[in-house]
C-alpha atoms as a PDB file:
ATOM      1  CA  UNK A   1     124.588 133.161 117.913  1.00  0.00           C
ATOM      2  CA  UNK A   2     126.766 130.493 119.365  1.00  0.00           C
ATOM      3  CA  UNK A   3     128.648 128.342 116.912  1.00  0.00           C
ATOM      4  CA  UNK A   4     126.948 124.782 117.833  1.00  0.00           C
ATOM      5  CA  UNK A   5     123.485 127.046 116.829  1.00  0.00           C
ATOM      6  CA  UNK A   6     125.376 128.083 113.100  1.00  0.00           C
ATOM      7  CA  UNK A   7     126.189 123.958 113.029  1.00  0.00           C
ATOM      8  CA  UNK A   8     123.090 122.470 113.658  1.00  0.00           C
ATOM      9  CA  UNK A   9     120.943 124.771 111.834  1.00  0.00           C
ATOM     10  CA  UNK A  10     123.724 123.859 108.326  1.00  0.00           C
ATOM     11  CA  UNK A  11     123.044 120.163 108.759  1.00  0.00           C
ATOM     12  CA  UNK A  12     119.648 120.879 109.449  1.00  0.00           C
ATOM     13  CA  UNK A  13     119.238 122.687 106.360  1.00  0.00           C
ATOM     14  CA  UNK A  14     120.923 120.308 104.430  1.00  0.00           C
ATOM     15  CA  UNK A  15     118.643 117.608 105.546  1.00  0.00           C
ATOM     16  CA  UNK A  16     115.573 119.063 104.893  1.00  0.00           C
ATOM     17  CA  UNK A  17     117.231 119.806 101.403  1.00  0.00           C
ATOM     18  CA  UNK A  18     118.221 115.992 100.908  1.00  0.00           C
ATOM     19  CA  UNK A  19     114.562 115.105 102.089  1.00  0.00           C
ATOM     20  CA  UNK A  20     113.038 116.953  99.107  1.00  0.00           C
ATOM     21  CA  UNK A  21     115.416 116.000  96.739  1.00  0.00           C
ATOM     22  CA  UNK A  22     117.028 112.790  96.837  1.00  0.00           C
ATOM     23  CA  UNK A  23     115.498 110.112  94.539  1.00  0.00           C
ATOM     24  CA  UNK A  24     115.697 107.065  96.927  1.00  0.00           C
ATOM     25  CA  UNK A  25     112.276 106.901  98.996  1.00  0.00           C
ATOM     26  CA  UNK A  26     114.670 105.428 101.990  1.00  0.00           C
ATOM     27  CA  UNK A  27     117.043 108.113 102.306  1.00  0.00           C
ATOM     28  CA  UNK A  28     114.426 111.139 101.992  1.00  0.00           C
ATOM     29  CA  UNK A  29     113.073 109.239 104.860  1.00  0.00           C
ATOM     30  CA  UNK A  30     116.016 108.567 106.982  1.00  0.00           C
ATOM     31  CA  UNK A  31     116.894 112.476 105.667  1.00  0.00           C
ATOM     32  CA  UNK A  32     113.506 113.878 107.165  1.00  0.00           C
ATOM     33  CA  UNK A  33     114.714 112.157 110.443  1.00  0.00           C
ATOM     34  CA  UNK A  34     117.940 113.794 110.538  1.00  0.00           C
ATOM     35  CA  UNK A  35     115.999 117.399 109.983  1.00  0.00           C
ATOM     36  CA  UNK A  36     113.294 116.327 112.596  1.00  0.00           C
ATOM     37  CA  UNK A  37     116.062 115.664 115.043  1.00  0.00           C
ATOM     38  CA  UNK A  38     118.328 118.853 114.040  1.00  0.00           C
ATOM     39  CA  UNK A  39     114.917 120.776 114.961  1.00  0.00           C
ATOM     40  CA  UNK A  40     114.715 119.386 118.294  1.00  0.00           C
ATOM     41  CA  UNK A  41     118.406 119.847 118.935  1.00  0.00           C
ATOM     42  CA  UNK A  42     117.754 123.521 117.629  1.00  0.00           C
ATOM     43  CA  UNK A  43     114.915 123.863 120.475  1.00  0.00           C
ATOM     44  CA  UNK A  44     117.079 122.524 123.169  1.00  0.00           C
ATOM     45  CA  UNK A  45     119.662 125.201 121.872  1.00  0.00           C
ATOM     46  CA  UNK A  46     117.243 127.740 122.721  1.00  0.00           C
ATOM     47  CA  UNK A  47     116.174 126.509 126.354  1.00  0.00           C
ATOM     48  CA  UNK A  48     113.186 125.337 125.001  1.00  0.00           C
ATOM     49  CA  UNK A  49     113.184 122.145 126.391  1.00  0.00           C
ATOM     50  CA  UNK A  50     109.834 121.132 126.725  1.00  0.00           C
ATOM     51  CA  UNK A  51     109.176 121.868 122.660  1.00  0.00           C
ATOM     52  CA  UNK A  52     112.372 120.057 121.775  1.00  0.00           C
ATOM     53  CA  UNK A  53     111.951 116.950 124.106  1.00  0.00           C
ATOM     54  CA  UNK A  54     108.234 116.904 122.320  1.00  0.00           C
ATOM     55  CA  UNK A  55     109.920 117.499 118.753  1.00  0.00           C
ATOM     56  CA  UNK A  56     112.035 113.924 119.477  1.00  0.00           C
ATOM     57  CA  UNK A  57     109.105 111.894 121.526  1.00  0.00           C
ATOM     58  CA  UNK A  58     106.179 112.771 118.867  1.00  0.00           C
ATOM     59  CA  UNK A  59     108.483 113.747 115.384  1.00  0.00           C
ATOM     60  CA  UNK A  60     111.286 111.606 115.662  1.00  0.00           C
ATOM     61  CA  UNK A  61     110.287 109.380 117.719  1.00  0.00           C
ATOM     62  CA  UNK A  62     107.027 108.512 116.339  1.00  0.00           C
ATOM     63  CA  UNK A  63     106.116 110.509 113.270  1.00  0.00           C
ATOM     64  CA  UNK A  64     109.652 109.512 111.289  1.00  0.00           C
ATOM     65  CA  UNK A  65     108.925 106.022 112.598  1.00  0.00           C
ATOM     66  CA  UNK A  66     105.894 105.516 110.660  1.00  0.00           C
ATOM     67  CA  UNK A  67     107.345 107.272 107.805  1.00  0.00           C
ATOM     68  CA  UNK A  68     110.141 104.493 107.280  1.00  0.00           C
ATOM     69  CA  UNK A  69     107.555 101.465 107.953  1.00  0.00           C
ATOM     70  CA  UNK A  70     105.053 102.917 105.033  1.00  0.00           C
ATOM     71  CA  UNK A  71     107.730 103.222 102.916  1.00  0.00           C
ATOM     72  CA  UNK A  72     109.265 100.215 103.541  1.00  0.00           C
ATOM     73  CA  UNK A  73     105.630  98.297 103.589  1.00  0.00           C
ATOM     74  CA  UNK A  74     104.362  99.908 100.443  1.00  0.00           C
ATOM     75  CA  UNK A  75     107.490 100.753  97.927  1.00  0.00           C
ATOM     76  CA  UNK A  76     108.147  98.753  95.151  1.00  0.00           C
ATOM     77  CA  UNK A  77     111.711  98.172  93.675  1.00  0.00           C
ATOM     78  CA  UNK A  78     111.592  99.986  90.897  1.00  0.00           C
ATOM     79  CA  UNK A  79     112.937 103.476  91.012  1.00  0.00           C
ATOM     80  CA  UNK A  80     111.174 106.918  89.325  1.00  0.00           C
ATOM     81  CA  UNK A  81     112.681 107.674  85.253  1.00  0.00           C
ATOM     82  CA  UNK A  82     111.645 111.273  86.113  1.00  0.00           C
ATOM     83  CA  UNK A  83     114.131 113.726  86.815  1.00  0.00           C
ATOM     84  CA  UNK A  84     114.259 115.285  90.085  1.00  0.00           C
ATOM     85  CA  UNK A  85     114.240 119.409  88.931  1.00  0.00           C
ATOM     86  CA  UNK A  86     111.018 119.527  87.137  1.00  0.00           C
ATOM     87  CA  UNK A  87     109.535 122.843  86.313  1.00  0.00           C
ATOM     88  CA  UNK A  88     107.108 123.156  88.790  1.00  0.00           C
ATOM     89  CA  UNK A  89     110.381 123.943  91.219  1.00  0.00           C
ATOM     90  CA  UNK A  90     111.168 127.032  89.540  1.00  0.00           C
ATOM     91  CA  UNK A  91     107.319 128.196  90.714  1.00  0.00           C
ATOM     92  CA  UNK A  92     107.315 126.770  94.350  1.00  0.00           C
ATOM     93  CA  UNK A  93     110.407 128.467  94.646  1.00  0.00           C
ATOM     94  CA  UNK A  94     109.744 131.988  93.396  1.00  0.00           C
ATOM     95  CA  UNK A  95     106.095 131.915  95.559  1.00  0.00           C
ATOM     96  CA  UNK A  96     108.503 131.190  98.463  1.00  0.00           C
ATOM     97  CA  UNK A  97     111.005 133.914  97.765  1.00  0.00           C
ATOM     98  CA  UNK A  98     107.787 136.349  97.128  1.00  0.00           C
ATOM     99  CA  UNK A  99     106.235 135.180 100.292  1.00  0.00           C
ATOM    100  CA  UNK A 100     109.248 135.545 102.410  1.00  0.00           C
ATOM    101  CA  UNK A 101     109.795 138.578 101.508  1.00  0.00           C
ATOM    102  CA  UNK A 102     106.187 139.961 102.078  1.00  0.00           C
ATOM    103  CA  UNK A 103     106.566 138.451 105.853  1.00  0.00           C
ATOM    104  CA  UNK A 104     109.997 140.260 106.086  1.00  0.00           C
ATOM    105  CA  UNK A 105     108.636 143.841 104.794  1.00  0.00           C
ATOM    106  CA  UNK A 106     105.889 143.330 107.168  1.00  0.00           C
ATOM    107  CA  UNK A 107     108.239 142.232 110.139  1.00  0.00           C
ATOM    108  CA  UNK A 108     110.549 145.183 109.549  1.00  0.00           C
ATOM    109  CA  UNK A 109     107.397 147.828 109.258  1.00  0.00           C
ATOM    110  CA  UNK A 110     105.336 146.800 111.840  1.00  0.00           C
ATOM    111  CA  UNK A 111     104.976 149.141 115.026  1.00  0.00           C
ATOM    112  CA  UNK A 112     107.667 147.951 117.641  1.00  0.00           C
ATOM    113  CA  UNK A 113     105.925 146.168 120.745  1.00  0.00           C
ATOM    114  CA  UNK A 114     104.140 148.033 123.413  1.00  0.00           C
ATOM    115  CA  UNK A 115     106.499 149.189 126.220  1.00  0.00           C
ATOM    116  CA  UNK A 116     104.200 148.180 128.699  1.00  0.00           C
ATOM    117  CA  UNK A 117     103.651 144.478 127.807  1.00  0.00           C
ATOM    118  CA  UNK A 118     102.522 142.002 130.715  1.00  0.00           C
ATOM    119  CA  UNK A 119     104.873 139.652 131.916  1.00  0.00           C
ATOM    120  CA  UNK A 120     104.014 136.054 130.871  1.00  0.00           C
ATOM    121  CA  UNK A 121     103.508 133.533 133.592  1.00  0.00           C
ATOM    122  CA  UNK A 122     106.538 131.289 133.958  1.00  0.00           C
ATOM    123  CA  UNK A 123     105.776 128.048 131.851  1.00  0.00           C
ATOM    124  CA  UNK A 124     108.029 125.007 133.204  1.00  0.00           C
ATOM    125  CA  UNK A 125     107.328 121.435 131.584  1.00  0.00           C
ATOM    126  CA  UNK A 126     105.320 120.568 135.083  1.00  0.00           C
ATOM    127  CA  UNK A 127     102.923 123.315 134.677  1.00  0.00           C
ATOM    128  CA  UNK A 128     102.454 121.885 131.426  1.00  0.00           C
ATOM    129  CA  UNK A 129     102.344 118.097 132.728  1.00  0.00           C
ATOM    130  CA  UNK A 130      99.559 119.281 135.535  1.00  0.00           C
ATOM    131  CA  UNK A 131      97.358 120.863 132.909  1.00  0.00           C
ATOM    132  CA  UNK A 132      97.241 118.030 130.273  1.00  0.00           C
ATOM    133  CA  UNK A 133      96.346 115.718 133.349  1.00  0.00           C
ATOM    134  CA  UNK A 134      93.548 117.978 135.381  1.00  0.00           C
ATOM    135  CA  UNK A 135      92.143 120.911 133.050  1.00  0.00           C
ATOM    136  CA  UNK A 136      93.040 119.271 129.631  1.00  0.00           C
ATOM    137  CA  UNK A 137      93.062 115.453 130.223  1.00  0.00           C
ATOM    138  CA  UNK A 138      89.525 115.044 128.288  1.00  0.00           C
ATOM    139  CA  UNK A 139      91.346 116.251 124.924  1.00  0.00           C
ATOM    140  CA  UNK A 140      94.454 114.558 125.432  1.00  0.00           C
ATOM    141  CA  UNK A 141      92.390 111.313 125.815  1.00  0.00           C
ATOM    142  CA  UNK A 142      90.168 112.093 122.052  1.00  0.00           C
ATOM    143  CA  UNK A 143      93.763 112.505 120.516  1.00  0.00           C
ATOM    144  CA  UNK A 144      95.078 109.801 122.041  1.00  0.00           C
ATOM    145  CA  UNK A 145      91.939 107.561 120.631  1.00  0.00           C
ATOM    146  CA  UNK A 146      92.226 109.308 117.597  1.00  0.00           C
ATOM    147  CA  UNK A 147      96.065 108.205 116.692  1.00  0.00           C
ATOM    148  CA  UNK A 148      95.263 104.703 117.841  1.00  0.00           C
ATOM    149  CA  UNK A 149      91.995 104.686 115.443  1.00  0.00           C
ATOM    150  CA  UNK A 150      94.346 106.161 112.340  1.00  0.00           C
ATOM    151  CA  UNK A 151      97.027 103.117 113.222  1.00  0.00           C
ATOM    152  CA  UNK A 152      94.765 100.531 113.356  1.00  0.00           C
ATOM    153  CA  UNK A 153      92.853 101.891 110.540  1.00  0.00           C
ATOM    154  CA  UNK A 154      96.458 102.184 108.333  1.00  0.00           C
ATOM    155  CA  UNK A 155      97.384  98.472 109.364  1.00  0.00           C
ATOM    156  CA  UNK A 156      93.614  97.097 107.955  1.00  0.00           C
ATOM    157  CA  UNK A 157      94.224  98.781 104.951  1.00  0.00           C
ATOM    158  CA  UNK A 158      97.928  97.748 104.376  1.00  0.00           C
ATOM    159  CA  UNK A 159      96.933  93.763 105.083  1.00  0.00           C
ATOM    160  CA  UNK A 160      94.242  93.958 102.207  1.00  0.00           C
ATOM    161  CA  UNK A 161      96.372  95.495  99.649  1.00  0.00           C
ATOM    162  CA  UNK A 162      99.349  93.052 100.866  1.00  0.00           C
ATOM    163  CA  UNK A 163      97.738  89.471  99.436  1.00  0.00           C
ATOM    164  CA  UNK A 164      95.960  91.184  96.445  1.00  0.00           C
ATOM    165  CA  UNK A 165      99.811  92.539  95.568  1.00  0.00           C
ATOM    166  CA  UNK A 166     101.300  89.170  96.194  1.00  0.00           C
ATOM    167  CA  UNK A 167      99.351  87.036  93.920  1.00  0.00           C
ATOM    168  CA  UNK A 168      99.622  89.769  91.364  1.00  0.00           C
ATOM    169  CA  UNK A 169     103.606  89.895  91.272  1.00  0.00           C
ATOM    170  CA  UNK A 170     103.089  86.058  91.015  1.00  0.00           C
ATOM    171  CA  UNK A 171     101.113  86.129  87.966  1.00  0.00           C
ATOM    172  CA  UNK A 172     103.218  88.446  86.195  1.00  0.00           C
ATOM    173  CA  UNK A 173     106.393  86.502  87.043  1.00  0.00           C
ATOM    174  CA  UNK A 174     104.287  83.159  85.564  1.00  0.00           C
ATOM    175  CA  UNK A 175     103.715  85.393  82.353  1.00  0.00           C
ATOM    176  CA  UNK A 176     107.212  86.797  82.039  1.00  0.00           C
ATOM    177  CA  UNK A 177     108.410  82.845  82.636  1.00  0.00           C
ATOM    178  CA  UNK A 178     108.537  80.947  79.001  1.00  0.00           C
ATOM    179  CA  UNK A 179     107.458  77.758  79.099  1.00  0.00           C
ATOM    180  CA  UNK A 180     109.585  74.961  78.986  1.00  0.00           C
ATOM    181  CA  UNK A 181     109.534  72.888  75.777  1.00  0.00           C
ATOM    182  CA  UNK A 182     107.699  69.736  75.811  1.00  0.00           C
ATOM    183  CA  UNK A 183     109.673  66.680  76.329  1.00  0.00           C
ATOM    184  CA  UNK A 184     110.205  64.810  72.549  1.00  0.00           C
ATOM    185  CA  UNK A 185     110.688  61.452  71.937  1.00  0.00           C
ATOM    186  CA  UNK A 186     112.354  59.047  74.174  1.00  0.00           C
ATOM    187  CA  UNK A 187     113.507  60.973  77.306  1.00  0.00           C
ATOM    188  CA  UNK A 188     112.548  59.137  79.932  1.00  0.00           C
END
């Protein structure tokens, strides 16, 4: 392993840790960006380059986009009491730790790979490009429909919670406000 590999995949790590656990909705998102993007540069790093370029259009490009505007569209300003290490971490983590290692038993005592395994065709990212546009264009179209439906679909729903919220957050802030004492007397 080369040591750019070691030093992505430490502050890739470290951002998928800060995504989970830092209390801020903002900087879990901005963190999930920074992990998103340590992926791709992880897939480049590997000579992957048509999975990493697709990790940064669709993940960080897109994905980590839309992230940040629903959080910024629907948060409110008041920040969780509850503590970040609850007890339901101590469980995800030990079904982990037992599930990791069941994958690695069965990775190191599984039969080795047949000598005689066929050579897979040389994929190159315009291979990939001619099939999505001759053989596959039909499903690339549905999906393409499909994410546009799911936007438009997210934006209706935001702008009829938005004035509902608004005139809410106006009414509590004219019950929170005392009233002003009625004028006495002479002041004129």
């Amino acid at each position: 392993m080369s040591p750019a590999f070691i030093v992505i995949a430490i502050v890739t790590l470290f951002a998928a840790a800060a995504a989970m656990s830092l209390r801020n909705l903002v900087h879990c998102a901005l963190s999930l960006v920074v992990a998103l993007a340590g992926l791709a540069a992880l897939y480049l790093a590997l000579d992957a380059q048509f999975v990493g370029f697709v990790q940064i259009l669709v993940y960080v490009g897109a994905v980590a986009i839309l992230i940040v505007f629903a959080v910024l569209l629907t948060r409110s300003d008041t920040t969780p009491n509850q503590t970040v290490l609850s007890p339901g971490w101590g469980i995800g983590i030990a079904i982990s730790a037992v599930v990791f290692a069941t994958l690695g038993w069965a990775t190191l005592n599984s039969p080795g790979l047949p000598k005689e395994m066929l050579q897979a065709p040389e994929t190159t990212v315009k291979n990939i490009g001619d099939l999505l546009m001759t053989r596959y264009v039909l499903p690339l179209e549905v999906i393409g429909l499909l994410l546009t439906a799911a936007l438009i679909g997210a934006v209706i729903i935001a702008m009829k919670e938005g004035p509902q919220k608004a005139n809410s957050e106006e009414q509590q802030l004219k019950a929170e406000k005392p009233s002003s004492p009625p004028l006495q007397g002479g002041a004129r």
